[in-house]
PDB file of N, CA and C in Angstrom:
ATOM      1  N   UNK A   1     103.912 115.039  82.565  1.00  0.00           N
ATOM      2  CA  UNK A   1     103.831 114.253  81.330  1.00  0.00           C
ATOM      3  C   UNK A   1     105.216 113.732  80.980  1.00  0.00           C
ATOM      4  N   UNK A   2     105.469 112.260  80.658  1.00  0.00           N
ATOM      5  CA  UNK A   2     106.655 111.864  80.358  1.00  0.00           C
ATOM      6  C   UNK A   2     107.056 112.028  78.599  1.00  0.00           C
ATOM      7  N   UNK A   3     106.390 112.862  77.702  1.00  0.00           N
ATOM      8  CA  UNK A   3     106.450 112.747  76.055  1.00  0.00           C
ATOM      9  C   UNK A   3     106.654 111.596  75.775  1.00  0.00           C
ATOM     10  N   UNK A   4     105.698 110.444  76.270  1.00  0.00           N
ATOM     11  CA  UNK A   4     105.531 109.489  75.394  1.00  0.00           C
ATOM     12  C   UNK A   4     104.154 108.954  74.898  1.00  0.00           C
ATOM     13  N   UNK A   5     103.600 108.853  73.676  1.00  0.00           N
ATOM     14  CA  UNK A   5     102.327 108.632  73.326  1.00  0.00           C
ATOM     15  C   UNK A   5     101.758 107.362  73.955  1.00  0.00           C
ATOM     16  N   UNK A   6     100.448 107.026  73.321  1.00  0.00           N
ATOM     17  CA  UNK A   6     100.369 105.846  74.339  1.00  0.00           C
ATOM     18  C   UNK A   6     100.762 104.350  73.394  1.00  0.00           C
ATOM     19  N   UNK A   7     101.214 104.564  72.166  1.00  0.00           N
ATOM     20  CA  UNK A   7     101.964 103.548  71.629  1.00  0.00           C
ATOM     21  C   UNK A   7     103.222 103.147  71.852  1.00  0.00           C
ATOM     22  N   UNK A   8     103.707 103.816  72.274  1.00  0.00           N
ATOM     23  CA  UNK A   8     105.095 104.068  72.498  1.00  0.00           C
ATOM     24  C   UNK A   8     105.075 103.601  74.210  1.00  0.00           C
ATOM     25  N   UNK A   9     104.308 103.808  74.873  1.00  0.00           N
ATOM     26  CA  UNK A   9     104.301 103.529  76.171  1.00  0.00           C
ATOM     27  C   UNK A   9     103.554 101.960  76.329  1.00  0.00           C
ATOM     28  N   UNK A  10     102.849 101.914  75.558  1.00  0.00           N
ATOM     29  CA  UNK A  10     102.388 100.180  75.682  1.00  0.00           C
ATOM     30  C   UNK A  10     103.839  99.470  75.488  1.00  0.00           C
ATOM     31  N   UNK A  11     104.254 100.060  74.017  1.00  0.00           N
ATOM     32  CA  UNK A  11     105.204  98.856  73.737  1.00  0.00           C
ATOM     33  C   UNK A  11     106.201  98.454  74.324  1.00  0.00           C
ATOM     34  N   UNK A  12     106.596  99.753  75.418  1.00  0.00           N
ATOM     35  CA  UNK A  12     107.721  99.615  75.969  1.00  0.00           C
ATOM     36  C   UNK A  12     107.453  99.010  77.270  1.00  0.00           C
ATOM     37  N   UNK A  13     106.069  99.012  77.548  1.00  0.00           N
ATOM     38  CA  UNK A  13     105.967  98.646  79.007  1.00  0.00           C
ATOM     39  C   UNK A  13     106.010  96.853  78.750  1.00  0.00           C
ATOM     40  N   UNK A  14     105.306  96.500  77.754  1.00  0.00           N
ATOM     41  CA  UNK A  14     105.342  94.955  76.650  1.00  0.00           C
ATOM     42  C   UNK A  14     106.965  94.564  76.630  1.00  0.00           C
ATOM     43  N   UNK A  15     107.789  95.643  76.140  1.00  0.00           N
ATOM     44  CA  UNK A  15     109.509  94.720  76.508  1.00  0.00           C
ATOM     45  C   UNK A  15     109.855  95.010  78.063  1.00  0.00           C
ATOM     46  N   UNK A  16     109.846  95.517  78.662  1.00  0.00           N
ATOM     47  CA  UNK A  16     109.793  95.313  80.109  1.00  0.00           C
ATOM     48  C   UNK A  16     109.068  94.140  80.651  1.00  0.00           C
ATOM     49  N   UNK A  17     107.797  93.565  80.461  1.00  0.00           N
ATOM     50  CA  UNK A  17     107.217  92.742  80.662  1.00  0.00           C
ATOM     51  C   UNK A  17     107.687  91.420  80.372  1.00  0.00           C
ATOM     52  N   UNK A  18     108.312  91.520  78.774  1.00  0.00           N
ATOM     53  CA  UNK A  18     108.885  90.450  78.322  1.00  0.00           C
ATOM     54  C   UNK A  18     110.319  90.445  78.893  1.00  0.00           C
ATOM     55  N   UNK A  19     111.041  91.406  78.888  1.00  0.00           N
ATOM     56  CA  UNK A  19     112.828  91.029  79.892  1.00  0.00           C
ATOM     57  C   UNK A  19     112.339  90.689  81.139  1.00  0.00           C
ATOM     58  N   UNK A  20     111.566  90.719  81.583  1.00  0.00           N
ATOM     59  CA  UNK A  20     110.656  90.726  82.919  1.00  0.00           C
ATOM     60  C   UNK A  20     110.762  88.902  82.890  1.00  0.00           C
ATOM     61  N   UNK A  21     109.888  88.503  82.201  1.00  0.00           N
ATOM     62  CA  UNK A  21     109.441  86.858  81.997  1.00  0.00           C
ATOM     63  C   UNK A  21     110.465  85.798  81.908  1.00  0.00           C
ATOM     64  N   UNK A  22     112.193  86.542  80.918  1.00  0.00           N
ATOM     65  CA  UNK A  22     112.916  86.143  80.699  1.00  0.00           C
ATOM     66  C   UNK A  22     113.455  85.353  81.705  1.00  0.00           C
ATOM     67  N   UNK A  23     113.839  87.035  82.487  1.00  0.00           N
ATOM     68  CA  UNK A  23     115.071  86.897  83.783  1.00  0.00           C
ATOM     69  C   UNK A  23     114.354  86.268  84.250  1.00  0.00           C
ATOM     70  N   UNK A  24     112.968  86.092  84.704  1.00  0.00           N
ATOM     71  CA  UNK A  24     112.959  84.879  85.840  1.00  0.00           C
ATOM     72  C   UNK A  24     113.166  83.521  85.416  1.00  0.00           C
ATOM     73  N   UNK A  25     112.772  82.830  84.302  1.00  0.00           N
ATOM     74  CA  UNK A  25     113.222  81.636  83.743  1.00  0.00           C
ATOM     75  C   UNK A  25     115.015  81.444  83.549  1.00  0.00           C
ATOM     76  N   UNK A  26     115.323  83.155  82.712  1.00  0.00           N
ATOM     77  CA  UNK A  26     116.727  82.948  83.630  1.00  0.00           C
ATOM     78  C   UNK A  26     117.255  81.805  85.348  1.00  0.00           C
ATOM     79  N   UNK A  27     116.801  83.324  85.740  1.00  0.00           N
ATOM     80  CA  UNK A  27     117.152  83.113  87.003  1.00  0.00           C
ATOM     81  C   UNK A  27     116.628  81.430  87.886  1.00  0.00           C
ATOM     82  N   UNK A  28     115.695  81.098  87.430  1.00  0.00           N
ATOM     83  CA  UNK A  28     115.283  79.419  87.756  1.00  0.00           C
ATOM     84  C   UNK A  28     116.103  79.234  87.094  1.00  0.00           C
ATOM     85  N   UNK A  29     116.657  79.026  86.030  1.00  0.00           N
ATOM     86  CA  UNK A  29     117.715  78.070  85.476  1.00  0.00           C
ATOM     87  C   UNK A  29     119.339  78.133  85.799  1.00  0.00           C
ATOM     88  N   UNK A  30     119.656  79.662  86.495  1.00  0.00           N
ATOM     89  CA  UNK A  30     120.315  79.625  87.167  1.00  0.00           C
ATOM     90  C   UNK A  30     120.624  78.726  88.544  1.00  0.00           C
ATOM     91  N   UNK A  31     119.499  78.737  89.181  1.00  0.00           N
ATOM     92  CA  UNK A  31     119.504  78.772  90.659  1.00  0.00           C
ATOM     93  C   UNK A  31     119.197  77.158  90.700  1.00  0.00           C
ATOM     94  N   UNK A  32     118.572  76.222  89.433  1.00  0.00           N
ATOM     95  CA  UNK A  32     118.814  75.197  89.182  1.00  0.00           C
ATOM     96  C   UNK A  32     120.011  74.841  88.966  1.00  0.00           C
ATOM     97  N   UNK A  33     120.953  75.393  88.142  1.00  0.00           N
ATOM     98  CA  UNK A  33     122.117  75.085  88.039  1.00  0.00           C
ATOM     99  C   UNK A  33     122.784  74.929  89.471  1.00  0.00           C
ATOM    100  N   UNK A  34     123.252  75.971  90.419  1.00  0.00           N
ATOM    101  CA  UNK A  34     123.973  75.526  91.129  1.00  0.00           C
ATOM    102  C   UNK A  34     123.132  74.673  92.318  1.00  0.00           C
ATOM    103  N   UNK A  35     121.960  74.619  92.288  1.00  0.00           N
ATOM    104  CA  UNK A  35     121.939  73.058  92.867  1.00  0.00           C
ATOM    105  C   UNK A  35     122.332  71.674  92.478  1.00  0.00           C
ATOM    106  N   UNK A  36     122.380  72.082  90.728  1.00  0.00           N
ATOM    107  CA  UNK A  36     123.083  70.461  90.493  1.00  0.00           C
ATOM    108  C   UNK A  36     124.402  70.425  91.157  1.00  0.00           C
ATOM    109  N   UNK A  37     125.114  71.388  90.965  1.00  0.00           N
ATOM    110  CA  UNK A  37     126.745  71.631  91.085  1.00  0.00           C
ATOM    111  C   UNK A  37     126.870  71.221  92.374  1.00  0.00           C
ATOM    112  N   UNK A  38     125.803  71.587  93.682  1.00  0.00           N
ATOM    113  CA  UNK A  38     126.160  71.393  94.999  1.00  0.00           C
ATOM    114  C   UNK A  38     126.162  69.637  94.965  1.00  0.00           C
ATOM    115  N   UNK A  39     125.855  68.485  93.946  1.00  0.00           N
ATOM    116  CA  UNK A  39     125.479  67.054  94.123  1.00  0.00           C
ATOM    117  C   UNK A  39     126.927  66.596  93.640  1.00  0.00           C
ATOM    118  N   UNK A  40     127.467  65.819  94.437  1.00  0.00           N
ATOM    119  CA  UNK A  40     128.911  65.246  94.089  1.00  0.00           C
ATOM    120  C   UNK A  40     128.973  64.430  92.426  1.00  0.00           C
ATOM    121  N   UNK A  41     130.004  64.056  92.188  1.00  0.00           N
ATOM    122  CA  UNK A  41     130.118  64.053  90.647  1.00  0.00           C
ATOM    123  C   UNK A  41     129.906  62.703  91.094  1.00  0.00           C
ATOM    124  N   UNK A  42     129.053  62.151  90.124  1.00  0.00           N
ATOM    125  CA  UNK A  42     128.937  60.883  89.897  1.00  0.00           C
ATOM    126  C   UNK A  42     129.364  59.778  89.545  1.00  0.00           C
ATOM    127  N   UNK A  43     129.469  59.167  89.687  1.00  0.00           N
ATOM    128  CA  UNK A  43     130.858  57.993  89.206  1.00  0.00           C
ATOM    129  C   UNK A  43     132.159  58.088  90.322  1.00  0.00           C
ATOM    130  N   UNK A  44     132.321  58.985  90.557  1.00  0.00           N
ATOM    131  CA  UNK A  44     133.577  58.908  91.420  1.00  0.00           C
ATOM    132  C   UNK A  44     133.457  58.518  93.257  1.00  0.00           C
ATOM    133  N   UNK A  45     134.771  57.530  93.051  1.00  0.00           N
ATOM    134  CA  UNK A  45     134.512  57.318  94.580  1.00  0.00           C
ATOM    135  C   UNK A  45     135.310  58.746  95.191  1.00  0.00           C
ATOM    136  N   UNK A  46     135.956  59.038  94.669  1.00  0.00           N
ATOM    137  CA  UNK A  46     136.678  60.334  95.572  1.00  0.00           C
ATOM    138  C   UNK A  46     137.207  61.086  94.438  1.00  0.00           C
ATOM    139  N   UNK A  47     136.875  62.323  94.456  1.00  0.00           N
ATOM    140  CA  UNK A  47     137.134  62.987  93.237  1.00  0.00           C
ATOM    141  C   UNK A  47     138.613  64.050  93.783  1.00  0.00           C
ATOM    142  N   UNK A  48     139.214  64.356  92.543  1.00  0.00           N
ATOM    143  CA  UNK A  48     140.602  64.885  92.741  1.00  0.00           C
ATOM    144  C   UNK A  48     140.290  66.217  93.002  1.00  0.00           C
ATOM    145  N   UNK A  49     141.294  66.730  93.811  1.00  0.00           N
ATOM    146  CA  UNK A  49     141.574  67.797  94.370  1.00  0.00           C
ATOM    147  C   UNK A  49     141.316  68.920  92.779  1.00  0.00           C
ATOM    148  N   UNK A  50     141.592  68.034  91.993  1.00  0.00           N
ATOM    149  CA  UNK A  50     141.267  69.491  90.402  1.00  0.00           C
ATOM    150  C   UNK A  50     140.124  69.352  90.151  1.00  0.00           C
ATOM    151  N   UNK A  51     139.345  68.402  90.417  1.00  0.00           N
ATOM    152  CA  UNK A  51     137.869  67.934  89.985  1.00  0.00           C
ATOM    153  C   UNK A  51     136.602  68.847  90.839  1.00  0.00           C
ATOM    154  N   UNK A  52     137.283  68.970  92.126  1.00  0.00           N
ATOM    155  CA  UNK A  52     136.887  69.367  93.629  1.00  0.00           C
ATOM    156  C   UNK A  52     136.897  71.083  93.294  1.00  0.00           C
ATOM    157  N   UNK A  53     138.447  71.341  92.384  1.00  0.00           N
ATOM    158  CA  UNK A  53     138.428  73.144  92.356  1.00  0.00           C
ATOM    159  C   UNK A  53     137.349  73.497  91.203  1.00  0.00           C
ATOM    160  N   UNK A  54     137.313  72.553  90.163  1.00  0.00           N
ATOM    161  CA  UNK A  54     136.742  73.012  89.232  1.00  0.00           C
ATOM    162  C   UNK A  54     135.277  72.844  89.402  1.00  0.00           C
ATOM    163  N   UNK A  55     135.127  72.309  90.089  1.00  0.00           N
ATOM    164  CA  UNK A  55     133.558  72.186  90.660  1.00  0.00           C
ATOM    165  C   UNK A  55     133.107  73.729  91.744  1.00  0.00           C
ATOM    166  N   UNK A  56     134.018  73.965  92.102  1.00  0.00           N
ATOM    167  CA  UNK A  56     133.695  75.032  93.142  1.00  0.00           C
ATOM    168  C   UNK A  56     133.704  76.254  92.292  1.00  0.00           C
ATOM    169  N   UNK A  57     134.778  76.181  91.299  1.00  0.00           N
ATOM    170  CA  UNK A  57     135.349  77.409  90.260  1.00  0.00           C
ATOM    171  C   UNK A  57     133.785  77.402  89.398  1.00  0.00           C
ATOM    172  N   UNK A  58     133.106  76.637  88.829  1.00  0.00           N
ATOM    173  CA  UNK A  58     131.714  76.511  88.220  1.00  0.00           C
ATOM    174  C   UNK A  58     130.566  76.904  89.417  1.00  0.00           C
ATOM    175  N   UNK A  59     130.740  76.630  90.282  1.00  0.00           N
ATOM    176  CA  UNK A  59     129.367  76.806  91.057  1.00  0.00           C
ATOM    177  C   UNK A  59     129.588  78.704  91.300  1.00  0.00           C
ATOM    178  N   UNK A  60     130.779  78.941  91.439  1.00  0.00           N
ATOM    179  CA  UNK A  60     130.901  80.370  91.848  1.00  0.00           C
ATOM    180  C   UNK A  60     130.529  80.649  90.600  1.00  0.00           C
ATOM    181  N   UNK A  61     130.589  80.714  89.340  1.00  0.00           N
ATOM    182  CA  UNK A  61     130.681  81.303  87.986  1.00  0.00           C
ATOM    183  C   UNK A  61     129.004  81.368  87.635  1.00  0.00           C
ATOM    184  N   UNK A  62     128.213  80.084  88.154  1.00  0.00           N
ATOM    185  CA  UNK A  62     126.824  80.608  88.311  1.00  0.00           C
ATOM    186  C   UNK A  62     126.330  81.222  89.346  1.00  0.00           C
ATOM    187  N   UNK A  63     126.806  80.791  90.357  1.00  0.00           N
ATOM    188  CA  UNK A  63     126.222  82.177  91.896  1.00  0.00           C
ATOM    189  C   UNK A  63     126.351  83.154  91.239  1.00  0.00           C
ATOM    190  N   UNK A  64     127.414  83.871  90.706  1.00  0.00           N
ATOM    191  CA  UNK A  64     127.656  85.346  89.693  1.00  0.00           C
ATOM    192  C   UNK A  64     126.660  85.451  89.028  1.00  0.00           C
ATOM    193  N   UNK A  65     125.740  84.099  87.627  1.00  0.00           N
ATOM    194  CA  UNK A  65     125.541  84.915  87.317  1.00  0.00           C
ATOM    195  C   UNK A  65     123.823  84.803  87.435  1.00  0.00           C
ATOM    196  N   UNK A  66     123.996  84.273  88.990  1.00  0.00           N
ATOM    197  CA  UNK A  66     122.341  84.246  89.201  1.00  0.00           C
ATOM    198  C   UNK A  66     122.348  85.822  89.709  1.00  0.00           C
ATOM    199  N   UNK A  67     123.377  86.049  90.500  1.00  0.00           N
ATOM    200  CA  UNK A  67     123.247  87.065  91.250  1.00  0.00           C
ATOM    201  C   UNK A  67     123.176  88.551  90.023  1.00  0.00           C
ATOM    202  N   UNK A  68     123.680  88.251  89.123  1.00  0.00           N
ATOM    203  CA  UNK A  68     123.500  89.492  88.033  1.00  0.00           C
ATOM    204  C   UNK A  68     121.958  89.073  87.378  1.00  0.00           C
ATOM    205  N   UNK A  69     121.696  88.334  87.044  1.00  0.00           N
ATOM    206  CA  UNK A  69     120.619  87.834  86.526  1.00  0.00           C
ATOM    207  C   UNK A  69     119.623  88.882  87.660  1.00  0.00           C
ATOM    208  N   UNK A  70     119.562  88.360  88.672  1.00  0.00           N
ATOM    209  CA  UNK A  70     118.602  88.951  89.924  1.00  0.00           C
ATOM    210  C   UNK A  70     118.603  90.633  90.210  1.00  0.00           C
ATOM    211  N   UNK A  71     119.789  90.897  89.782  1.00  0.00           N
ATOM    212  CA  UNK A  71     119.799  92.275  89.673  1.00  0.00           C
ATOM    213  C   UNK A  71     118.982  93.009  88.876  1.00  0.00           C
ATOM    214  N   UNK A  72     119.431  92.611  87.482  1.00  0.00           N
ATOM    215  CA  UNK A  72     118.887  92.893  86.277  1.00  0.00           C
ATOM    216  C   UNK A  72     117.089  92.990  86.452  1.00  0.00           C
ATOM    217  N   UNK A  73     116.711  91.551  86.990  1.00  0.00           N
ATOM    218  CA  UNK A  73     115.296  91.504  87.211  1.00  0.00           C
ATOM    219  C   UNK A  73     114.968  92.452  88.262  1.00  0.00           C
ATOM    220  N   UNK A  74     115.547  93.064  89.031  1.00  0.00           N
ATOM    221  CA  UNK A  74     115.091  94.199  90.235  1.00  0.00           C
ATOM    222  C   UNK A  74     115.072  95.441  89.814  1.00  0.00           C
ATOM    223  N   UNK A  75     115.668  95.651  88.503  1.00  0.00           N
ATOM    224  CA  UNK A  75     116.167  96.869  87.584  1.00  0.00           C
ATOM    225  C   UNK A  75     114.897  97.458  87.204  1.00  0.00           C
ATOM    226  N   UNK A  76     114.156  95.872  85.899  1.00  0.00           N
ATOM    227  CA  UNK A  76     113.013  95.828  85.007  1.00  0.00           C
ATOM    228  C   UNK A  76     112.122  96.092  86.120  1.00  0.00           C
ATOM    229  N   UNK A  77     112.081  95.336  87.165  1.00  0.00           N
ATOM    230  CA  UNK A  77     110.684  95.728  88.163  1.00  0.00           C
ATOM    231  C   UNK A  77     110.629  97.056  88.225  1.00  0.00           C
ATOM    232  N   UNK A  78     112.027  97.643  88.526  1.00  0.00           N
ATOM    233  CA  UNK A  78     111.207  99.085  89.171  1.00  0.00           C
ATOM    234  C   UNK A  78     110.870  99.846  87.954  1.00  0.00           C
ATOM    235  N   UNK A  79     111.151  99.743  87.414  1.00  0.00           N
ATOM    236  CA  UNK A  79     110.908 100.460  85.861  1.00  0.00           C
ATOM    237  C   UNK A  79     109.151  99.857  85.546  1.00  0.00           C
ATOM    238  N   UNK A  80     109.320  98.940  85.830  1.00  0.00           N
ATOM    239  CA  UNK A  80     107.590  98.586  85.709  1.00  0.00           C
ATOM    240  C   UNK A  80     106.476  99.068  86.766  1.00  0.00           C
ATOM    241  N   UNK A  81     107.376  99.087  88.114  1.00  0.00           N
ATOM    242  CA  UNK A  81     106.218  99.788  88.912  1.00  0.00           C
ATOM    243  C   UNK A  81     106.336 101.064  88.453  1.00  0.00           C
ATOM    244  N   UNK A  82     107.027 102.034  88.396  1.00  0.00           N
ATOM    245  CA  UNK A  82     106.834 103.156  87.850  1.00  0.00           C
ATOM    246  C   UNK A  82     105.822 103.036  86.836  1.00  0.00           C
ATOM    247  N   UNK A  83     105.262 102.104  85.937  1.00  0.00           N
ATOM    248  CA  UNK A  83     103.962 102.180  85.243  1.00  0.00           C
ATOM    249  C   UNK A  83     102.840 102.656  86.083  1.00  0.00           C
ATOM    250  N   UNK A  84     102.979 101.801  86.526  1.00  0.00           N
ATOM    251  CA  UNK A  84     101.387 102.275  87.901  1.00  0.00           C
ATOM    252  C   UNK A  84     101.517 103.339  88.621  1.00  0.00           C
ATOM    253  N   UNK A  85     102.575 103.824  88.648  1.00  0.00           N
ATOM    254  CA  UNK A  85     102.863 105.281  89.533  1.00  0.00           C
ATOM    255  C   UNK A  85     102.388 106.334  88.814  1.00  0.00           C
ATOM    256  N   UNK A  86     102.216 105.889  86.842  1.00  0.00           N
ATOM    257  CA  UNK A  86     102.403 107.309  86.270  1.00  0.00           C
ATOM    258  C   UNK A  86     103.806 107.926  86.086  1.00  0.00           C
ATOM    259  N   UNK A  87     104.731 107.329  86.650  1.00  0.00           N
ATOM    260  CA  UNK A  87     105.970 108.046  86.479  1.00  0.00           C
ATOM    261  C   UNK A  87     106.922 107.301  85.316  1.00  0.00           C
ATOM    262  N   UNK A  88     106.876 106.341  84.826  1.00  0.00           N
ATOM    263  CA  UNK A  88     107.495 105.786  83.411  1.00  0.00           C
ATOM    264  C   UNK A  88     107.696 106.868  82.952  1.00  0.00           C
ATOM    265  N   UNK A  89     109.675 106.710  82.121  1.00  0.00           N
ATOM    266  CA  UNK A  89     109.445 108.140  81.166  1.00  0.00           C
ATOM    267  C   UNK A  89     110.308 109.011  81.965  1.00  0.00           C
ATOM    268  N   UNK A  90     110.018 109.599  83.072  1.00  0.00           N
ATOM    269  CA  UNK A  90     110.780 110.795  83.741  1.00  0.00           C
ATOM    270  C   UNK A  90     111.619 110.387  84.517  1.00  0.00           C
ATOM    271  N   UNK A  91     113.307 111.565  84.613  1.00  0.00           N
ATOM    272  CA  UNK A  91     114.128 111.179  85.127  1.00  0.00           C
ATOM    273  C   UNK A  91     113.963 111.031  86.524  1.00  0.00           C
ATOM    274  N   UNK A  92     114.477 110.214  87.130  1.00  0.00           N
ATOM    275  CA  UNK A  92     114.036 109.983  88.675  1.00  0.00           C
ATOM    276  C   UNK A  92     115.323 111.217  89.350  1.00  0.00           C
ATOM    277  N   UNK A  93     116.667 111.683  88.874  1.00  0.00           N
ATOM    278  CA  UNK A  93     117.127 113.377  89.361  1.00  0.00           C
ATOM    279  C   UNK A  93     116.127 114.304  88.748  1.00  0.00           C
ATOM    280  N   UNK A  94     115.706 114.697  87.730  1.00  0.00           N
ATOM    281  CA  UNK A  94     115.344 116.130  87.139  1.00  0.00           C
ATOM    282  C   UNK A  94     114.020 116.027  87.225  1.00  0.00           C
ATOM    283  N   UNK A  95     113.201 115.208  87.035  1.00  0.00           N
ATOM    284  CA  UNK A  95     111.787 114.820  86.583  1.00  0.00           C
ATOM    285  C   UNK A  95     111.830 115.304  85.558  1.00  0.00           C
ATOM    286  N   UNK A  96     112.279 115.710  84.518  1.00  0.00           N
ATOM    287  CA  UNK A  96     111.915 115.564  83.266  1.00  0.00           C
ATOM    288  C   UNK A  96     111.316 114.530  82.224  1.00  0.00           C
ATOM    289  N   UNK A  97     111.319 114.744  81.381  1.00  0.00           N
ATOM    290  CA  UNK A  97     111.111 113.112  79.966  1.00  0.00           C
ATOM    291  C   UNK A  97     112.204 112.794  80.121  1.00  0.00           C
ATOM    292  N   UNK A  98     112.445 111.392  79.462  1.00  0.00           N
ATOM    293  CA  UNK A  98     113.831 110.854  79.505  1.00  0.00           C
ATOM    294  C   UNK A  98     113.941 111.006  78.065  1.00  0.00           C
ATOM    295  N   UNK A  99     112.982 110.648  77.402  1.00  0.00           N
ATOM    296  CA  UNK A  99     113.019 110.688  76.024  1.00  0.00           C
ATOM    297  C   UNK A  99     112.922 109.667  75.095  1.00  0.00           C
ATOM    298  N   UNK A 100     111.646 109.379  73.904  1.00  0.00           N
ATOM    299  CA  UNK A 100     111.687 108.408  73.954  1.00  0.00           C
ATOM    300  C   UNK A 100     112.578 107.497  73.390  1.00  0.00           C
ATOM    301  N   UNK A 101     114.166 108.087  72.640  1.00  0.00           N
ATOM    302  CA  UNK A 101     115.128 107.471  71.949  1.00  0.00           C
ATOM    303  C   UNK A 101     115.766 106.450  73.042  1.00  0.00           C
ATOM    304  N   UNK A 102     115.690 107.258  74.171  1.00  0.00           N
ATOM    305  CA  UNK A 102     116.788 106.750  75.419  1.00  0.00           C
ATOM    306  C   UNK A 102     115.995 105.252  75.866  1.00  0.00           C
ATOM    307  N   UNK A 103     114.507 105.752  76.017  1.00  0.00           N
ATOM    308  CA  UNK A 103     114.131 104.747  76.704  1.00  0.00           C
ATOM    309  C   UNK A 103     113.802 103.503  75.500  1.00  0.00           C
ATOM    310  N   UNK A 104     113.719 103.508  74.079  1.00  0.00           N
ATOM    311  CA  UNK A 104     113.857 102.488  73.406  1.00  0.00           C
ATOM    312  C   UNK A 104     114.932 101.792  73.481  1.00  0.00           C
ATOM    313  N   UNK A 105     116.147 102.548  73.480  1.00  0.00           N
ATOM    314  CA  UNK A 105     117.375 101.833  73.125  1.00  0.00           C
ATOM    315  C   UNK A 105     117.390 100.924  74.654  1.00  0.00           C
ATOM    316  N   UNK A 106     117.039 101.815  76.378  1.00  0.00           N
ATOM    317  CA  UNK A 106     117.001 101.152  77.790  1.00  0.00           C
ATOM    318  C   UNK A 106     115.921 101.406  78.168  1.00  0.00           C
ATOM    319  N   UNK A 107     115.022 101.100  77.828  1.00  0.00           N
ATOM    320  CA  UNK A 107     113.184 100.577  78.676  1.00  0.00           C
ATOM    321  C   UNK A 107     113.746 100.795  80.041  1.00  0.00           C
ATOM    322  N   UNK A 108     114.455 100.414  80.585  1.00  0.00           N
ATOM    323  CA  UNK A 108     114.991 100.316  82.268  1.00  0.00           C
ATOM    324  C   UNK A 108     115.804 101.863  82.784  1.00  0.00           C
ATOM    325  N   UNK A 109     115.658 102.541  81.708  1.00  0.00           N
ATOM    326  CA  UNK A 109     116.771 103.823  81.972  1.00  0.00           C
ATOM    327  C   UNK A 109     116.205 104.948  83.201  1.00  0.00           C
ATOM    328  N   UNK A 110     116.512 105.383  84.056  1.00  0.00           N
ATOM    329  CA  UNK A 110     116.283 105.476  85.314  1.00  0.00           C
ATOM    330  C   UNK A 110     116.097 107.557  85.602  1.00  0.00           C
ATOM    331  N   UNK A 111     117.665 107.780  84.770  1.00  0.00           N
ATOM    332  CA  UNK A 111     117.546 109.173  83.922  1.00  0.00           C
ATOM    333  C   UNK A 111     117.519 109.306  82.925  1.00  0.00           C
ATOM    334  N   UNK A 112     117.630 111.055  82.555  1.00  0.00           N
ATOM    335  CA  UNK A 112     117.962 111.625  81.088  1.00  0.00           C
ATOM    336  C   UNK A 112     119.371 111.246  80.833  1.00  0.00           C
ATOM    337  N   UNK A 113     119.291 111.533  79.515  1.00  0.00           N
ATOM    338  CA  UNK A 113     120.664 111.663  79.356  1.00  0.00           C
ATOM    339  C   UNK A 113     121.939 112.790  79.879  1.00  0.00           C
ATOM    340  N   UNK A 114     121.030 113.891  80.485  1.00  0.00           N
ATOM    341  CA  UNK A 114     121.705 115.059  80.743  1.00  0.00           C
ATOM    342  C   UNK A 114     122.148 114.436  82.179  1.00  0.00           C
ATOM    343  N   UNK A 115     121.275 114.137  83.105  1.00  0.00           N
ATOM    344  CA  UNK A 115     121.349 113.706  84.434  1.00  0.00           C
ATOM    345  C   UNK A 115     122.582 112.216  84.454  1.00  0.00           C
ATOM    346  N   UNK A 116     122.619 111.302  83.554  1.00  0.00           N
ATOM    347  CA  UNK A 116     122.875 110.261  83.535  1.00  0.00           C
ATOM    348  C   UNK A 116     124.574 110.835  83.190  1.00  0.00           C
ATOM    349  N   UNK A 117     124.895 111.420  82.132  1.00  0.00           N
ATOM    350  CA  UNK A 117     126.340 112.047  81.880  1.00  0.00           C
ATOM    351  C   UNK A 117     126.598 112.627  83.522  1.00  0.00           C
ATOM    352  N   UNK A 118     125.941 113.608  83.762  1.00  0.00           N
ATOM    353  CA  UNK A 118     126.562 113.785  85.129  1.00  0.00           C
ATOM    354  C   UNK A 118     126.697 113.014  86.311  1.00  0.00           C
ATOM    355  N   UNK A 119     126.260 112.058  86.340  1.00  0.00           N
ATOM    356  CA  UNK A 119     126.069 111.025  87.494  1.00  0.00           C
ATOM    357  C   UNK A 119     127.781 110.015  86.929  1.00  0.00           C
ATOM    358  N   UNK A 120     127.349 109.757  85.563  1.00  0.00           N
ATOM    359  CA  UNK A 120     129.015 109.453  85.482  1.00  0.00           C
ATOM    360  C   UNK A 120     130.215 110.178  85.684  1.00  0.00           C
ATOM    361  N   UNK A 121     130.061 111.186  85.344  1.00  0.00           N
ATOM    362  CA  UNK A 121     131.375 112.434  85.413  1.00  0.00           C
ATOM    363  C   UNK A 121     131.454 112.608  87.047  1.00  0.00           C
ATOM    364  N   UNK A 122     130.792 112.446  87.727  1.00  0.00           N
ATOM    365  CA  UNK A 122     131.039 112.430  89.010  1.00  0.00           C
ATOM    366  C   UNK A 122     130.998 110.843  89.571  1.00  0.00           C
ATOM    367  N   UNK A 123     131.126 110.066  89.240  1.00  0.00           N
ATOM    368  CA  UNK A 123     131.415 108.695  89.605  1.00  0.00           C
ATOM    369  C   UNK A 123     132.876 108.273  89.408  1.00  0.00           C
ATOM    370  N   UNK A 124     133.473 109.088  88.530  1.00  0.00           N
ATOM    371  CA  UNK A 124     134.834 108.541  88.185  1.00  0.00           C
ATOM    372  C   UNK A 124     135.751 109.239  89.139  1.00  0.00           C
TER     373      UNK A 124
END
C-alpha cells in the first residue's frame, strides 16, 4: 500500500497527466524552434561572422532546452507508468510510502525523503 487515498491518487495522477500534456507541446515548440534557427536569416546576402555566432549561440540554447524539456517528460512518464504497476507512492530504494506531502509538493518524486537525503549525502 502506498498511504494514499484514492483522492489523493486521482489528483495526482491528473497533474502528472497534465505536466505530461505540457512538456510535449513544450517540447514541439522546442524542436520547432530550432528548425527555424537551422533556415538562414533572411534578408541577408551573407550574414556576419557575429550574426553566424549568434545564430549558433541560440540554436544551442534551445537544443538545451529541448533536451531538458525531454528529460523532464521521461521523468513524468515513469511516474505515470508506475500508475498501472500499482506502484505510485512507494520509494523505488525502500518500498515504502513516499508520503503524501512529498509527492504533492513532486508528483514525479522517485523516493522517500529518508532514501532521497541519503542518495544526496552520498552524491556529494
Amino acid at each position: 500500500m502506498n498511504g494514499l487515498d484514492d483522492q489523493q491518487w486521482q489528483a495526482l495522477q491528473a497533474r502528472l497527466e497534465r505536466a505530461s500534456t505540457a512538456l510535449l507541446s513544450q517540447l514541439a515548440d522546442d524542436l520547432d524552434r530550432s528548425t527555424d534557427l537551422r533556415q538562414p536569416l533572411p534578408h541577408v546576402a551573407e550574414a556576419s561572422p557575429a550574426d553566424n555566432a549568434s545564430q549558433r549561440t541560440l540554436h544551442a540554447a534551445v537544443h538545451e532546452a529541448a533536451g531538458h524539456t525531454a528529460r523532464q517528460l521521461d521523468i513524468v512518464r515513469h511516474a505515470l507508468a508506475k500508475f498501472s504497476e500499482q506502484s505510485y507512492g512507494l520509494c523505488e530504494h525502500c518500498g515504502e510510502p513516499i508520503g503524501y506531502s512529498r509527492l504533492n509538493a513532486r508528483p514525479e518524486a522517485r523516493f522517500c525523503i529518508k532514501c532521497q537525503t541519503r542518495l544526496e549525502q552520498h552524491g556529494r
